[in-house]
Protein backbone atom coordinates (compact mmCIF):
# COMPACT_ATOMS: atom_id res chain seq x y z
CA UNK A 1 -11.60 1.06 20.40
CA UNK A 2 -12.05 1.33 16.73
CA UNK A 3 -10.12 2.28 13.69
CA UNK A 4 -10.52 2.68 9.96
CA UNK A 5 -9.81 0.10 7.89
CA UNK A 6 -6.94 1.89 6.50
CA UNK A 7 -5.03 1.71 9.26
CA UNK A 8 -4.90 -1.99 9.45
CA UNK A 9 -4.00 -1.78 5.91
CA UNK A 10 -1.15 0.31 6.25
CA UNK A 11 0.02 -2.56 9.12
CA UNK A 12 -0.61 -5.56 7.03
CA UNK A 13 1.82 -4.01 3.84
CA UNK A 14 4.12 -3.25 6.82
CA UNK A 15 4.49 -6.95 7.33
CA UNK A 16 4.59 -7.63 3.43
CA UNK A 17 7.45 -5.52 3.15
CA UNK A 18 9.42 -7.02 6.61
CA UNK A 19 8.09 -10.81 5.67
CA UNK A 20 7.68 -11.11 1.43
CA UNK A 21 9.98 -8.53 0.71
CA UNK A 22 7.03 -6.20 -1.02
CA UNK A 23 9.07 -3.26 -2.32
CA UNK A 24 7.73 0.05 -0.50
CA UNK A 25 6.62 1.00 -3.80
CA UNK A 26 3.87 -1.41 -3.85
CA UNK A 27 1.90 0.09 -0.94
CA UNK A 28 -0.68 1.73 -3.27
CA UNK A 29 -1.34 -0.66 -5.74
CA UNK A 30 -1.60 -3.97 -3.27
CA UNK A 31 -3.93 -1.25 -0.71
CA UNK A 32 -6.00 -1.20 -3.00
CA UNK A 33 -6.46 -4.71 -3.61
CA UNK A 34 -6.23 -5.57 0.09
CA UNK A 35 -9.31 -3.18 0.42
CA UNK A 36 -11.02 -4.88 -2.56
CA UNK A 37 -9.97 -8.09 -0.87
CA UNK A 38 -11.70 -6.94 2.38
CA UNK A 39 -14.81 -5.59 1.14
CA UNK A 40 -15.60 -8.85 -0.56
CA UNK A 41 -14.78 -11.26 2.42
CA UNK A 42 -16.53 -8.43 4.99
CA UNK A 43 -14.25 -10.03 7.96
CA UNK A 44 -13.33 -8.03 11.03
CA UNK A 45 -16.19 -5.15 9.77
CA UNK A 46 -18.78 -3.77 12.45
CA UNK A 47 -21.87 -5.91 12.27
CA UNK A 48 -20.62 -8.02 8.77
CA UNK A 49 -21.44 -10.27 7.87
CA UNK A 50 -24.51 -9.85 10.53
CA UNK A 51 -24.22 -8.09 13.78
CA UNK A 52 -22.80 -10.92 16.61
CA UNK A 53 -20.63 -12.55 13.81
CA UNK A 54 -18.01 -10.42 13.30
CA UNK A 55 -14.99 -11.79 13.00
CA UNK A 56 -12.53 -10.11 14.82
CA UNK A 57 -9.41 -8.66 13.58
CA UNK A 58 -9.76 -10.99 10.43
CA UNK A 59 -10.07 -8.92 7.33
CA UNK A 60 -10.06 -11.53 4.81
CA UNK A 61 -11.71 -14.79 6.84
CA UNK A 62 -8.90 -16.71 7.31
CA UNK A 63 -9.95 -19.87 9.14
CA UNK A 64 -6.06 -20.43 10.12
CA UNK A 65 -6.24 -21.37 14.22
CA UNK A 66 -3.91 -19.18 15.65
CA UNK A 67 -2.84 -18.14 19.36
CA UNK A 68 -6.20 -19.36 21.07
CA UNK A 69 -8.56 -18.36 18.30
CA UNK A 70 -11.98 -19.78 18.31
CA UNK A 71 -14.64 -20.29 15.48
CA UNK A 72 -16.51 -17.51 14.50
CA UNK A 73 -20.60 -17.93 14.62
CA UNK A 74 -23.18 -17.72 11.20
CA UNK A 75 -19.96 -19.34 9.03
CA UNK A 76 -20.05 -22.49 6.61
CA UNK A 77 -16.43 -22.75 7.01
CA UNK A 78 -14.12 -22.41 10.24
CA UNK A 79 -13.26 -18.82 9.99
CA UNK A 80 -11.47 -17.57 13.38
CA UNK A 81 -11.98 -14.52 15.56
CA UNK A 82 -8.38 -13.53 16.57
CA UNK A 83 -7.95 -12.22 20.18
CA UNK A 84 -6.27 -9.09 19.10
CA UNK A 85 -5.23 -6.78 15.99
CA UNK A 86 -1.16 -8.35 16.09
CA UNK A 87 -2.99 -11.81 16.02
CA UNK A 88 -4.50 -10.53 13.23
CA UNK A 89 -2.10 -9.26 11.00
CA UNK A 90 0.36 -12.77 12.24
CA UNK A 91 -2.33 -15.03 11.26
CA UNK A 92 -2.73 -13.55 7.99
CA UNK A 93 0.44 -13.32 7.18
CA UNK A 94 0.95 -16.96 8.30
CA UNK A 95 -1.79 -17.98 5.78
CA UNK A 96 -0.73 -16.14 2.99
CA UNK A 97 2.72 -17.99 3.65
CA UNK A 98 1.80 -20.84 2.87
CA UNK A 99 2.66 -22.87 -0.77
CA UNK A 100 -0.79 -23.05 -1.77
CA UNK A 101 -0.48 -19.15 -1.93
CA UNK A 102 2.59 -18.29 -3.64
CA UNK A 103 0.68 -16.96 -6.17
CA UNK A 104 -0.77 -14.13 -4.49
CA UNK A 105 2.49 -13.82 -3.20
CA UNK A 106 3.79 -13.10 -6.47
CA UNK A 107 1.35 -10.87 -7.51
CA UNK A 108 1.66 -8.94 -3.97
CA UNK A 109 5.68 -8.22 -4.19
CA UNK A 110 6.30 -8.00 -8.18
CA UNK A 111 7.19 -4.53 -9.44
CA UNK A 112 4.25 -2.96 -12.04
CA UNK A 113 1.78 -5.76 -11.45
CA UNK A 114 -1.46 -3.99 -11.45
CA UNK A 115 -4.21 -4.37 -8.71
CA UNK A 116 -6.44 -6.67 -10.58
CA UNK A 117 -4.18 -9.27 -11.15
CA UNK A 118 -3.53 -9.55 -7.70
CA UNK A 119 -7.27 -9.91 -6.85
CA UNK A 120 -7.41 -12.27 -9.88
CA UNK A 121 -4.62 -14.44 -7.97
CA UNK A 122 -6.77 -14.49 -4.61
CA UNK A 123 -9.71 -15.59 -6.89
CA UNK A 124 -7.71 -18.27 -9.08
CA UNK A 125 -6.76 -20.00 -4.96
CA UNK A 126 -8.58 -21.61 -3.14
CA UNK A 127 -9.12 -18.76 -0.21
CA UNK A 128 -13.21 -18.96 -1.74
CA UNK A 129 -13.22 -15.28 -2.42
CA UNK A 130 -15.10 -14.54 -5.95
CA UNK A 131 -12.99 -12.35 -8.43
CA UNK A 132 -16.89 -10.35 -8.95
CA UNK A 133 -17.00 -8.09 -6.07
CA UNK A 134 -13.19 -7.48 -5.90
CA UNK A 135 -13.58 -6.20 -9.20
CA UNK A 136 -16.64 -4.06 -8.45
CA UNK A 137 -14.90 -2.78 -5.74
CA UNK A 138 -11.48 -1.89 -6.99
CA UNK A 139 -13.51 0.16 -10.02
CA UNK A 140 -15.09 1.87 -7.04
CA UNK A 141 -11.69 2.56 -5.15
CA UNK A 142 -9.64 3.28 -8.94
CA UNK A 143 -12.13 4.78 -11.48
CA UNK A 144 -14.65 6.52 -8.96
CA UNK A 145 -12.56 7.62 -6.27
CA UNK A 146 -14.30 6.44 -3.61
CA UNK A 147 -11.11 4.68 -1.46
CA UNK A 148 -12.40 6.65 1.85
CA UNK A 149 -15.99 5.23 1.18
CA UNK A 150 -14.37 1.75 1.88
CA UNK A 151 -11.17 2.52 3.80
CA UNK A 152 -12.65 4.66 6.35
CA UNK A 153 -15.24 1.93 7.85
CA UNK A 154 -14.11 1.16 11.16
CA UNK A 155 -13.09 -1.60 11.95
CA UNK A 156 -14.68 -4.17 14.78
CA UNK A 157 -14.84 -4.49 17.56
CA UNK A 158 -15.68 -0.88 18.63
């Protein structure tokens, strides 16, 4: 069954809050860089990046092995289809736990830090995602309104 993007969202800053300590006031400002984050990497979205190569419940490409994950296909890197949605969310967590990522740690939990500087942390590491489509993407979400344009795709499988 399928579900918006959004709704994976809202369980991912769920486990920010219980595992980083992200204040509940933060839900807004790191959605919207989450969904920035997402549109960029195209993981775990119906038929991105090509139908076949989804890779399941993995929003942001994480090649972290996790609970019997495999390889997904068309990737240069080791990205990982996760067998379900909780794998998912653990797995990224997981990843985003580790040293190399305290950075976007920081930017994730601290109090007034604005949604670009968190996607300017994730750029700045070495996850591989460019800073260039986060950007065009947060404008989208902040300046144009369009949050349900990206939130609202569902998300695979279906």
């Amino acid at each position: 069954m399928s579900e918006p993007r959004e709704d994976l969202l809202h369980d991912l800053n769920t486990q920010f809050i219980v595992k980083f300590g992200m204040p509940e006031s933060r839900r807004a400002t790191v959605g919207k860089a989450t969904l920035s984050w997402w549109q960029s990497e195209g993981g775990a979205t119906r038929c991105e990046p090509e139908c076949g190569e989804e890779t399941d419940f993995n929003p942001f490409n994480s090649t972290l092995v996790f609970n019997g994950s495999h390889v997904a296909p068309g990737h240069d890197v080791p990205v990982q289809v996760y067998r379900s949605r909780s794998d998912g969310i653990a797995a990224t967590v997981a990843t985003l736990s580790a040293s190399r990522y305290a950075a976007i740690r920081h930017a994730i939990v601290t109090p007034r830090v604005h949604a670009l500087t968190i996607c300017k942390a994730i750029a700045a590491s070495d996850w591989g995602t460019s800073l260039h489509p986060m950007v065009d993407v947060l404008a989208d979400i902040t300046k144009r309104g369009l949050w349900h344009e990206y939130a609202d795709i569902p998300v695979y499988p279906s």
